[in-house]
N, C-alpha and C. Protein backbone atom coordinates (compact mmCIF):
# COMPACT_ATOMS: atom_id res chain seq x y z
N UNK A 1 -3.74 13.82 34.21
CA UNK A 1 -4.29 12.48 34.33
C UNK A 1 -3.26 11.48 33.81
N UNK A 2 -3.11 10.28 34.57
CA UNK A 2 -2.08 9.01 34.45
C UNK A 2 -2.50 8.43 33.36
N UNK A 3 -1.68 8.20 31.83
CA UNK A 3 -2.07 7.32 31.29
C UNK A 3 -1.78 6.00 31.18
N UNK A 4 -2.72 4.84 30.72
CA UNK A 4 -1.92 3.65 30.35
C UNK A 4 -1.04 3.23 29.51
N UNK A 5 0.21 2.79 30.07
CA UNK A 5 1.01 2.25 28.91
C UNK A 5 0.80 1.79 27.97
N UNK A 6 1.43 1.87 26.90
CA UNK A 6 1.29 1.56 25.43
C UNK A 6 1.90 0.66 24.94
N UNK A 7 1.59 -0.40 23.91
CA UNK A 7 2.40 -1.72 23.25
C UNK A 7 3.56 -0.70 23.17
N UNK A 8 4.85 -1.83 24.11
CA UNK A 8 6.03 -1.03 23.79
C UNK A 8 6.51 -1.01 22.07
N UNK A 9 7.35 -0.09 21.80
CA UNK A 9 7.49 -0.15 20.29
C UNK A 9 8.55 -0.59 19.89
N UNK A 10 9.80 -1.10 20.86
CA UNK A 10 10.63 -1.99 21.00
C UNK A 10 11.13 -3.20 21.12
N UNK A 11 9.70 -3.67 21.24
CA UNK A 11 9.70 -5.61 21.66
C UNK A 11 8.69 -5.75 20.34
N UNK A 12 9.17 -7.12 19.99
CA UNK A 12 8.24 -7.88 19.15
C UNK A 12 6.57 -9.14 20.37
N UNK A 13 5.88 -8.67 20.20
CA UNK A 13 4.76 -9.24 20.81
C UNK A 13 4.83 -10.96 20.21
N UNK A 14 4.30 -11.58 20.94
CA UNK A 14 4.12 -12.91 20.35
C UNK A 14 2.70 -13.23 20.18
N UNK A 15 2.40 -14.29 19.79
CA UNK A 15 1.09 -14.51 18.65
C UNK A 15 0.56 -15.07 19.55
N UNK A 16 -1.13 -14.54 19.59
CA UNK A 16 -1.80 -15.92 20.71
C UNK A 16 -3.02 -16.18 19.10
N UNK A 17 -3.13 -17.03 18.50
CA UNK A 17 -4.32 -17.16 17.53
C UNK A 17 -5.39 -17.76 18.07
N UNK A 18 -6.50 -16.89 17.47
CA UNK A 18 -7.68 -16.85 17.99
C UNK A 18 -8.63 -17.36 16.79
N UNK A 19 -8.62 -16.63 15.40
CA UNK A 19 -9.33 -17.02 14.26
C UNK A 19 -10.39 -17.17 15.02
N UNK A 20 -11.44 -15.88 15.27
CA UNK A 20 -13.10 -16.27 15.42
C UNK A 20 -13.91 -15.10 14.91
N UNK A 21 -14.90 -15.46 14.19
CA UNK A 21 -15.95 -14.49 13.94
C UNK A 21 -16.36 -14.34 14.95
N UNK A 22 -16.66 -13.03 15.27
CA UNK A 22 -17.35 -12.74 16.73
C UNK A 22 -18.52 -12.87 16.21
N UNK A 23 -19.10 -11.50 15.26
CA UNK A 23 -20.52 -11.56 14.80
C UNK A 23 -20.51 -10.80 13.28
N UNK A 24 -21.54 -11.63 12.57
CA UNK A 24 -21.90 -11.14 11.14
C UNK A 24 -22.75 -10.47 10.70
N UNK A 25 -23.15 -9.75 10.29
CA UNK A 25 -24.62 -9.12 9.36
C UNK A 25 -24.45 -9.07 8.51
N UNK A 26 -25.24 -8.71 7.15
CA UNK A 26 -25.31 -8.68 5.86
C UNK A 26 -23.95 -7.53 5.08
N UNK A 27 -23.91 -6.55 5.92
CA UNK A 27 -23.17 -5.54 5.65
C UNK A 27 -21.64 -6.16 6.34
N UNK A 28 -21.55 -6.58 8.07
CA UNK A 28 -20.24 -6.42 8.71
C UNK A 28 -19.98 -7.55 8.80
N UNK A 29 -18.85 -7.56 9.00
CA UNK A 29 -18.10 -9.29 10.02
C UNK A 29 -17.25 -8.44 11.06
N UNK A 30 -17.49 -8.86 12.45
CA UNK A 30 -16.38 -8.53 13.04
C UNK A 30 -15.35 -9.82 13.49
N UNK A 31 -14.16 -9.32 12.92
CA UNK A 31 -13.25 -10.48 13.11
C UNK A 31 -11.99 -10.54 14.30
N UNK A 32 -11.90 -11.71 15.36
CA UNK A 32 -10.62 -11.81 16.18
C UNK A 32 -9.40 -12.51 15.66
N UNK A 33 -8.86 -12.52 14.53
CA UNK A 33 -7.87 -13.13 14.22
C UNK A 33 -6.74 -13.61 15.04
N UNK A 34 -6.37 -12.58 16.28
CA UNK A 34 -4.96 -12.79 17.06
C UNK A 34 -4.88 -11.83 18.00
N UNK A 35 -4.45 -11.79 19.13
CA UNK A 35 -3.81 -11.59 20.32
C UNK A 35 -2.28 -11.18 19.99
N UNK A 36 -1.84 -10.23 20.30
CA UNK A 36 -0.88 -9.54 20.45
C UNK A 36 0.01 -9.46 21.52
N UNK A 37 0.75 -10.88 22.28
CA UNK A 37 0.90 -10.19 23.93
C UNK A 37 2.50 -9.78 24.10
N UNK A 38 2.63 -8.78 24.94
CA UNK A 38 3.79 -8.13 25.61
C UNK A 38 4.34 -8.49 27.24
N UNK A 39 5.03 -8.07 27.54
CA UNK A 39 4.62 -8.12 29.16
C UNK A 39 4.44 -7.47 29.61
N UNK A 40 3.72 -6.51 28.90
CA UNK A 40 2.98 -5.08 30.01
C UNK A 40 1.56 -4.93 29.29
N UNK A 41 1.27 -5.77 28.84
CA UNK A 41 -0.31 -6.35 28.43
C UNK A 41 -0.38 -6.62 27.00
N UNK A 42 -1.96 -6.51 26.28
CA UNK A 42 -1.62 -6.96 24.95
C UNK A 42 -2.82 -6.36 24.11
N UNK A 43 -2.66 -7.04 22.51
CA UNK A 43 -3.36 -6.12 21.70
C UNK A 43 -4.35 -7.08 21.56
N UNK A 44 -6.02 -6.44 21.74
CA UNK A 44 -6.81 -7.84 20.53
C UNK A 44 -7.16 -6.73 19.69
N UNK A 45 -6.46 -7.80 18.49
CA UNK A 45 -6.75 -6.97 17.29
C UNK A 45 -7.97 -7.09 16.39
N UNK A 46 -8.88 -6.62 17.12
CA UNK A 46 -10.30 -6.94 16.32
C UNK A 46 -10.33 -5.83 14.60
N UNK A 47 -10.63 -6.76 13.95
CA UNK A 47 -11.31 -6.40 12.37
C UNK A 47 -12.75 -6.08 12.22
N UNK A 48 -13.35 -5.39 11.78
CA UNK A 48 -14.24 -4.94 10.95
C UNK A 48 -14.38 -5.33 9.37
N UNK A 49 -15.16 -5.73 8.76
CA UNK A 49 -14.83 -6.32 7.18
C UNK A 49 -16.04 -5.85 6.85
N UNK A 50 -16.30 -5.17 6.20
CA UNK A 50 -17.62 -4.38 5.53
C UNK A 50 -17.61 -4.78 4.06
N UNK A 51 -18.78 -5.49 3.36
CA UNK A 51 -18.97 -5.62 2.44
C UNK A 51 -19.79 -4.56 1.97
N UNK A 52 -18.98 -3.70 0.70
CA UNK A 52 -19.28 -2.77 0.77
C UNK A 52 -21.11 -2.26 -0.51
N UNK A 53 -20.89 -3.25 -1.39
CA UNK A 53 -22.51 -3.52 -1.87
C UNK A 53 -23.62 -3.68 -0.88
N UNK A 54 -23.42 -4.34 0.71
CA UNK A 54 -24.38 -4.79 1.22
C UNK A 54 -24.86 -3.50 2.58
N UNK A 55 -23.52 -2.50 2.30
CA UNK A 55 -23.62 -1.44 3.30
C UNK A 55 -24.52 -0.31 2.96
N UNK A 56 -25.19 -0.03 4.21
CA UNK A 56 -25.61 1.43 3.80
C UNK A 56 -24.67 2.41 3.52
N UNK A 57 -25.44 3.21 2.84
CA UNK A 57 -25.02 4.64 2.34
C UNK A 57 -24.37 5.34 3.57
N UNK A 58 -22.91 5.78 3.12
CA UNK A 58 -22.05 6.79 4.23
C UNK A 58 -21.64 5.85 5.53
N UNK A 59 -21.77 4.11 5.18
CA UNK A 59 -21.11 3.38 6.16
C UNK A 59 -19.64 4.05 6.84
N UNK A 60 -18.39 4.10 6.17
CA UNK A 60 -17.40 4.76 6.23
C UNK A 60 -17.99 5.53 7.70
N UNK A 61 -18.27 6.57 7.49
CA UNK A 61 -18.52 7.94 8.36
C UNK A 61 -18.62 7.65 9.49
N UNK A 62 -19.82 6.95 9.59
CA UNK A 62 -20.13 5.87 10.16
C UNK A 62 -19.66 5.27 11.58
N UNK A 63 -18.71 4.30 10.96
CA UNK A 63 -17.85 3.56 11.59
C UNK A 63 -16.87 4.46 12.18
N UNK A 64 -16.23 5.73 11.26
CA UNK A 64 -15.27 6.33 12.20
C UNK A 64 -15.76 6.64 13.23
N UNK A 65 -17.21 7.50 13.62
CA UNK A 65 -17.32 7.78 14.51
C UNK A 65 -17.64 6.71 15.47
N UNK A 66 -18.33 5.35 14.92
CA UNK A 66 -18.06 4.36 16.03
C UNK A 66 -17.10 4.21 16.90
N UNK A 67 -15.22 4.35 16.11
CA UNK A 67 -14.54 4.00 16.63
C UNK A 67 -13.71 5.48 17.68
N UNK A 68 -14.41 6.34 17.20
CA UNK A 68 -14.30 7.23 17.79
C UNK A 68 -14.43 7.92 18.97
N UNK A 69 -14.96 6.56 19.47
CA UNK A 69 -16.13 6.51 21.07
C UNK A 69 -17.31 7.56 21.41
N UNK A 70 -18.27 7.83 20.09
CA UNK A 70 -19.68 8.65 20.26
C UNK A 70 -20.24 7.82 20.63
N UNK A 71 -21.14 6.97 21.98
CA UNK A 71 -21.75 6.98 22.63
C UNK A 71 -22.93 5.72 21.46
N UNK A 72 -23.34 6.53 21.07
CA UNK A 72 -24.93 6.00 20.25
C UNK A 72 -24.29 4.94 19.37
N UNK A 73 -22.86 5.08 18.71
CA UNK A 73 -22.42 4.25 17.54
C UNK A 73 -21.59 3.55 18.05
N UNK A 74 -20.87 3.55 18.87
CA UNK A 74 -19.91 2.46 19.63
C UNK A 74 -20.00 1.30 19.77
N UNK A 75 -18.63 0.65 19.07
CA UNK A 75 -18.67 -1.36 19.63
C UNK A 75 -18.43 -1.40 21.20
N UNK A 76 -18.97 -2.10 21.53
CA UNK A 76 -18.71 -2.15 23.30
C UNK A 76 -18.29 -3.80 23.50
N UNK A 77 -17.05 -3.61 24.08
CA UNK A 77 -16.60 -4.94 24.02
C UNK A 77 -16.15 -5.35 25.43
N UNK A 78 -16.82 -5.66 25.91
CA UNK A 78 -16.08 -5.67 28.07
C UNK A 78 -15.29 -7.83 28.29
N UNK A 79 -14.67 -7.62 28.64
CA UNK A 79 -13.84 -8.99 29.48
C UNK A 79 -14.05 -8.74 30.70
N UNK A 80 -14.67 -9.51 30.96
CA UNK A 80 -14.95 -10.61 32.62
C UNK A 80 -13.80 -11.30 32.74
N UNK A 81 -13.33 -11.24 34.20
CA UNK A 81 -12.25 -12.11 34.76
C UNK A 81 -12.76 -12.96 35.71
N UNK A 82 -12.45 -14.07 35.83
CA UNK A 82 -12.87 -15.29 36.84
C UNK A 82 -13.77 -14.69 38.25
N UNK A 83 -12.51 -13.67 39.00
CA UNK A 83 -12.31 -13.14 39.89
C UNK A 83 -13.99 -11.72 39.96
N UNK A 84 -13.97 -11.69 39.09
CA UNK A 84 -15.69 -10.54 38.99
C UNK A 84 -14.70 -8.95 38.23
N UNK A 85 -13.66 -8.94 38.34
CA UNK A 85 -13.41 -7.83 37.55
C UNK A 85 -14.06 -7.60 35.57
N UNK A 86 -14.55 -6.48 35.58
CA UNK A 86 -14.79 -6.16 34.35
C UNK A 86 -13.93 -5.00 33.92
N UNK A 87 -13.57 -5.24 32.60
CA UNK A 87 -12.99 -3.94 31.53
C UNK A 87 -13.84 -3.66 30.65
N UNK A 88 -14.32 -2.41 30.38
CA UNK A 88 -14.98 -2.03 29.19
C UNK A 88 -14.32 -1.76 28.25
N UNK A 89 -14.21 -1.34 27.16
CA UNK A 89 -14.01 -0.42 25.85
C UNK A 89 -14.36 1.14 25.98
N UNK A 90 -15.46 1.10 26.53
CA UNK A 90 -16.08 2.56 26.53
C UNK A 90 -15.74 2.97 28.11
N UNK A 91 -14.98 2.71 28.72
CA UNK A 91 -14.32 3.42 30.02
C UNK A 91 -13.07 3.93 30.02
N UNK A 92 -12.33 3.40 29.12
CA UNK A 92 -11.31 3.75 28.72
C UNK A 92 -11.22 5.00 29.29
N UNK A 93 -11.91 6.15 29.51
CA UNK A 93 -11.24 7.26 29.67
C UNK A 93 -10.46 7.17 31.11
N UNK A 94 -11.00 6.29 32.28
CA UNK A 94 -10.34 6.28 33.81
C UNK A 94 -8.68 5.72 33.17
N UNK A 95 -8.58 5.07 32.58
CA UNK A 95 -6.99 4.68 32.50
C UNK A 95 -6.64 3.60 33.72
N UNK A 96 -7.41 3.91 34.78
CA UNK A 96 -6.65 2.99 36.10
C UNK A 96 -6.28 1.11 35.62
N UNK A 97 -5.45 1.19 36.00
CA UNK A 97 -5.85 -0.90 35.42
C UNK A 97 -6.55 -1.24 36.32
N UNK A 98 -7.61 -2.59 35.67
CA UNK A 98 -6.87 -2.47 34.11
C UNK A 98 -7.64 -1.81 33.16
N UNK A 99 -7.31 -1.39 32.44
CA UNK A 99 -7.42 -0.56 30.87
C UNK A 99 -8.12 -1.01 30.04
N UNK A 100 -8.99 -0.98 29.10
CA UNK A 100 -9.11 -1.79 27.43
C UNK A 100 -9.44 -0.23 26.68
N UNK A 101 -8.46 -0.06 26.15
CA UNK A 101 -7.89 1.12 25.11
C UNK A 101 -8.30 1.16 23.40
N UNK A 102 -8.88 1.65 22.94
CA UNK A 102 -8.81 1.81 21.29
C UNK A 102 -7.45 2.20 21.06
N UNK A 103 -7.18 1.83 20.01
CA UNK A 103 -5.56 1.91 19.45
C UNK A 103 -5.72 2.33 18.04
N UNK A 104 -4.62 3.23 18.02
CA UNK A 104 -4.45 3.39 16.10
C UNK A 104 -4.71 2.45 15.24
N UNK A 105 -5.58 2.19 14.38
CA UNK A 105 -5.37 0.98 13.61
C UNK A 105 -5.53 1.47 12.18
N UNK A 106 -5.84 1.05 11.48
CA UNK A 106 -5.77 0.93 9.78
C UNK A 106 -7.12 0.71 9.08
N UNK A 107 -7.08 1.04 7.78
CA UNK A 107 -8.13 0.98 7.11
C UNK A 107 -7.81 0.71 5.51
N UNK A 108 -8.14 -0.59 5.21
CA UNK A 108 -7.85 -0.54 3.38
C UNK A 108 -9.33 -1.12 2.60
N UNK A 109 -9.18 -1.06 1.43
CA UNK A 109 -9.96 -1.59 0.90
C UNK A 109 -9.97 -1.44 -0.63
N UNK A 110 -11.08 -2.42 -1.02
CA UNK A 110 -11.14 -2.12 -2.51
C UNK A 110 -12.62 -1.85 -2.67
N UNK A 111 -12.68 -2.41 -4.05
CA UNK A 111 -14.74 -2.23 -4.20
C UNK A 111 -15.17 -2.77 -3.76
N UNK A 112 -14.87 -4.18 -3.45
CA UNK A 112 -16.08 -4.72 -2.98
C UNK A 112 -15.51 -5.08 -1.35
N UNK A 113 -14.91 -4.77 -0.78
CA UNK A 113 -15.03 -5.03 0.66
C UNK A 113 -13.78 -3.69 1.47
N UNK A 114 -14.23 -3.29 2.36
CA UNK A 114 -13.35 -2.88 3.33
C UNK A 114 -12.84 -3.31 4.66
N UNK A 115 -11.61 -2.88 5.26
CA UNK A 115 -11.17 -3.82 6.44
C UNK A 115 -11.02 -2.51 7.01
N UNK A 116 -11.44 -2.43 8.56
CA UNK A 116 -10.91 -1.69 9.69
C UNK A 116 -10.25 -1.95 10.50
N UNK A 117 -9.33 -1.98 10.58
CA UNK A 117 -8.03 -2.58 11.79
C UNK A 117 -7.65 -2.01 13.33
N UNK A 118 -8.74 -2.44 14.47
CA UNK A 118 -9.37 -1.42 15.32
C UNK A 118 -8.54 -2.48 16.58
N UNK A 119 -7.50 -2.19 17.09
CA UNK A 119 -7.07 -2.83 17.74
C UNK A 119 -7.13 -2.12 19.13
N UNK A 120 -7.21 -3.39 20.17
CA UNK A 120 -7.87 -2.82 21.58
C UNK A 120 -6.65 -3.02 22.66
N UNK A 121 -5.92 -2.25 23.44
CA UNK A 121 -4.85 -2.15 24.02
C UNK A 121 -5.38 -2.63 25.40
N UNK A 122 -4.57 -4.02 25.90
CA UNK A 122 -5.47 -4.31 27.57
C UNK A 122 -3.93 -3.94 28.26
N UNK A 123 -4.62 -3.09 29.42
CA UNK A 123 -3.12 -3.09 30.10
C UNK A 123 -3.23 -3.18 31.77
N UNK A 124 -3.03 -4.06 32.56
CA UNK A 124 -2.20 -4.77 32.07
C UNK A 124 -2.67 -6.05 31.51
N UNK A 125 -1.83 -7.08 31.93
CA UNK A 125 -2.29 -8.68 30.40
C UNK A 125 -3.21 -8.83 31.75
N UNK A 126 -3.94 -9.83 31.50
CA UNK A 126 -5.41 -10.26 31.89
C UNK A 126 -5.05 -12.21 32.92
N UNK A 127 -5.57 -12.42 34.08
CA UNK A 127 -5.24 -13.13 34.53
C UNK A 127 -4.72 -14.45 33.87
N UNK A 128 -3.89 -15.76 34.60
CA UNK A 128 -3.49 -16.56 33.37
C UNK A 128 -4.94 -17.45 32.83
N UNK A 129 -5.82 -17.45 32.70
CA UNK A 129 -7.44 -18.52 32.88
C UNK A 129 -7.72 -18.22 32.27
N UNK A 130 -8.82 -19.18 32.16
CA UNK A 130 -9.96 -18.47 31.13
C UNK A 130 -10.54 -17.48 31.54
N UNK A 131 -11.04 -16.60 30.82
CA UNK A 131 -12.10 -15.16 30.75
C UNK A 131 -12.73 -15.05 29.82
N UNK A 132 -14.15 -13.56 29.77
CA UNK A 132 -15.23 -14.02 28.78
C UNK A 132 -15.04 -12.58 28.29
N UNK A 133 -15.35 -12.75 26.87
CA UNK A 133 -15.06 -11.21 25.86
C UNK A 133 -16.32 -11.08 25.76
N UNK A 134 -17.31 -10.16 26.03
CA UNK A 134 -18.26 -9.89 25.39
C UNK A 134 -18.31 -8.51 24.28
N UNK A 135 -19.33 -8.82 23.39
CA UNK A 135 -19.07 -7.63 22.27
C UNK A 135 -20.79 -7.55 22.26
N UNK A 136 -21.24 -6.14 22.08
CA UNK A 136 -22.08 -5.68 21.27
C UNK A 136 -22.36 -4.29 20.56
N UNK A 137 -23.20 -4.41 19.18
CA UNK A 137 -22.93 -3.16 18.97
C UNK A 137 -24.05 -3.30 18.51
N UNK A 138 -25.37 -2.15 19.44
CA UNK A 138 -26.58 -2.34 18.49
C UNK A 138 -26.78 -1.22 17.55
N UNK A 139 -26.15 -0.07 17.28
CA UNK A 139 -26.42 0.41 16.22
C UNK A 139 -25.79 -0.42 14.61
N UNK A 140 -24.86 -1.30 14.76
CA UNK A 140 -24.55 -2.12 13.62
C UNK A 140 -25.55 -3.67 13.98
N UNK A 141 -26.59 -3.30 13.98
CA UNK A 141 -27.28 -4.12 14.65
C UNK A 141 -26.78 -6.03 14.83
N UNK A 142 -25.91 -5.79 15.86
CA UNK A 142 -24.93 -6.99 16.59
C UNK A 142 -25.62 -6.73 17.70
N UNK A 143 -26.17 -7.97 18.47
CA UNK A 143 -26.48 -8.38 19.59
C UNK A 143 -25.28 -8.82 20.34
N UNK A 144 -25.75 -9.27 21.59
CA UNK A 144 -24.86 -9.96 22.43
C UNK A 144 -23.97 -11.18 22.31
N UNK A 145 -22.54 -10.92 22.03
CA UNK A 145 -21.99 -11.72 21.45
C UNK A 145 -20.95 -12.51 22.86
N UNK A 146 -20.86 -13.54 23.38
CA UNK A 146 -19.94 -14.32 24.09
C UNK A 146 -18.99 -15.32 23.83
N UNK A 147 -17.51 -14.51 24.01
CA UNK A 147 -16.28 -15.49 23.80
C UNK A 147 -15.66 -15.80 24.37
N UNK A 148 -15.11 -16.79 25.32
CA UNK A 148 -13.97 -17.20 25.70
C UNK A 148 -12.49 -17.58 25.21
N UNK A 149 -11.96 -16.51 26.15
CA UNK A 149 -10.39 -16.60 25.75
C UNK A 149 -9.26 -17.45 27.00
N UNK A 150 -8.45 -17.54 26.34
CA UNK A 150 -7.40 -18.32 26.81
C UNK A 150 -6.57 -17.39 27.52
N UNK A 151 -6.40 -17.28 29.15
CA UNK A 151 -5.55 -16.80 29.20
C UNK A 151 -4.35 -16.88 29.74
N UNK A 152 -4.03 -18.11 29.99
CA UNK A 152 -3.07 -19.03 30.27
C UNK A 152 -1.94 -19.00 28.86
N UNK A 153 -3.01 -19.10 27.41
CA UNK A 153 -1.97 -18.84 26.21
C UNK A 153 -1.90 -17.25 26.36
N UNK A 154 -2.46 -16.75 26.77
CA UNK A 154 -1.71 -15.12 26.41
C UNK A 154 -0.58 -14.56 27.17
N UNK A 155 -0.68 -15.06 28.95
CA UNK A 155 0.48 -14.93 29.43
C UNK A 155 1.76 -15.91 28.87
N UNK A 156 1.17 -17.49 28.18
CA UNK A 156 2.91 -18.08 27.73
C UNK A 156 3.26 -17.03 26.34
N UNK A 157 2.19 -16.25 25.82
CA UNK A 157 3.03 -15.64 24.66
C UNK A 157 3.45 -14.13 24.83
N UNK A 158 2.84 -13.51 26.40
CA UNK A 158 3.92 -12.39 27.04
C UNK A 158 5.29 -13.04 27.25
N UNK A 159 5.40 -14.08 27.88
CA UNK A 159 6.30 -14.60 28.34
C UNK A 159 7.61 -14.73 27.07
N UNK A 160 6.91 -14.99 25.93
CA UNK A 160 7.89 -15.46 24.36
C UNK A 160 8.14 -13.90 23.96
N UNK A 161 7.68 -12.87 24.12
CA UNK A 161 7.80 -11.65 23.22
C UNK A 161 9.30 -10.95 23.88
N UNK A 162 9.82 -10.73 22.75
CA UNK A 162 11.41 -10.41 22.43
C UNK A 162 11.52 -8.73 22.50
N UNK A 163 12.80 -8.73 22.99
CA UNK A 163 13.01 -6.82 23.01
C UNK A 163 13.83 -6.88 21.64
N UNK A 164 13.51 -5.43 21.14
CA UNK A 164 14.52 -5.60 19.41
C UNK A 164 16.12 -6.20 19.87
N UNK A 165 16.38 -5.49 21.00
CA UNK A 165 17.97 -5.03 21.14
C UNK A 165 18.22 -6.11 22.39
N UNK A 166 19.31 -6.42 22.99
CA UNK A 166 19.17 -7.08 24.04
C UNK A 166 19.82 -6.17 25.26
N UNK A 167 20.23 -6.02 26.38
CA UNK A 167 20.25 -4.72 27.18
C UNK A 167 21.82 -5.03 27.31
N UNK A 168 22.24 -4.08 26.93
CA UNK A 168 23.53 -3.93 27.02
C UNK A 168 24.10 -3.16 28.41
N UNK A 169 23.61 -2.86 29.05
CA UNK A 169 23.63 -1.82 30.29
C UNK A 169 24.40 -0.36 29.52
N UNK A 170 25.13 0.10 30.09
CA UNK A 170 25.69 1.72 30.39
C UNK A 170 26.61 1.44 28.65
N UNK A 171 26.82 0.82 28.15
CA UNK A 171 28.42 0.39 27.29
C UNK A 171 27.67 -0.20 26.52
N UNK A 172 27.24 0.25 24.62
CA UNK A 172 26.55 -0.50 23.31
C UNK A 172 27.69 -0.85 23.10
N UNK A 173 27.97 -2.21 22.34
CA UNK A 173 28.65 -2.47 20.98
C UNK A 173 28.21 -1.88 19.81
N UNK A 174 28.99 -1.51 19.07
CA UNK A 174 28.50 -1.19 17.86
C UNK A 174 28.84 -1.48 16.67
């Protein structure tokens, strides 16, 4: 099976800022801080912020398997394009573009709060217009959440993202 390409690990992505609470509960925040774009698509790097006094017992566990794509616990996050195309989160397994991928992300914390760093791989980047993010997750009991993104800024900041090296063809300096 064909997979989708991956944030290359060679280029620096450029910043699209977003800064939005998608949705809150007593226990979660899920947070969009920033857009990640490349020119072979981009990252939204959605957060998780668990306050961890206000969480149930074995939250942690939890959430991995949310992000793990089990079915019953899963964030489901789909983008609408102008055009009627949809991407899910939870289709991810077809790969065909376009894509919306779970990605390696991170996890820190202290006592009183934890962060999950659950970043979503679109491949390829998403028309230049506006489009609509929807998120829900009813086992973290989050309803239907609707965002509009920019995507006119995400293709000018594919457009800005830098390769480390610059292409030297057949012959490096060194």
């Amino acid at each position: 099976m064909e997979t989708a390409p991956v944030p290359p690990i060679s280029t620096m992505g450029a910043i699209v800022t977003v800064e939005r609470v998608l949705a809150r509960t007593p226990a979660l925040a899920v947070l969009l801080p920033m857009i990640q774009a490349f020119d072979t698509g981009c990252l939204l790097n959605i957060d998780v912020v668990a306050r961890n006094a206000a969480a149930p017992r074995g939250l942690a566990l939890q959430l991995d398997s949310a992000f793990s794509g089990e079915e019953s616990t899963s964030l489901h996050i789909t983008l609408r394009y102008p055009d009627g195309v949809e991407v899910a989160s939870d289709a991810d397994h077809h790969c065909a573009p376009p894509s919306l991928s779970w990605f390696p992300g991170g996890v820190r914390g202290d006592a009183t709060f934890t962060l999950y760093q659950t970043p979503l791989w679109l491949h390829p980047l998403p028309p230049p217009e506006d489009f609509v993010l929807t998120m829900e997750w009813p086992w973290a009991g989050i309803g239907l959440e609707i965002v509009r993104l920019d995507g006119a800024a995400i293709a000018g900041a594919a457009a800005r993202s830098k390769h480390c090296w610059p292409s030297w063809g057949a012959t490096e300096a060194h």
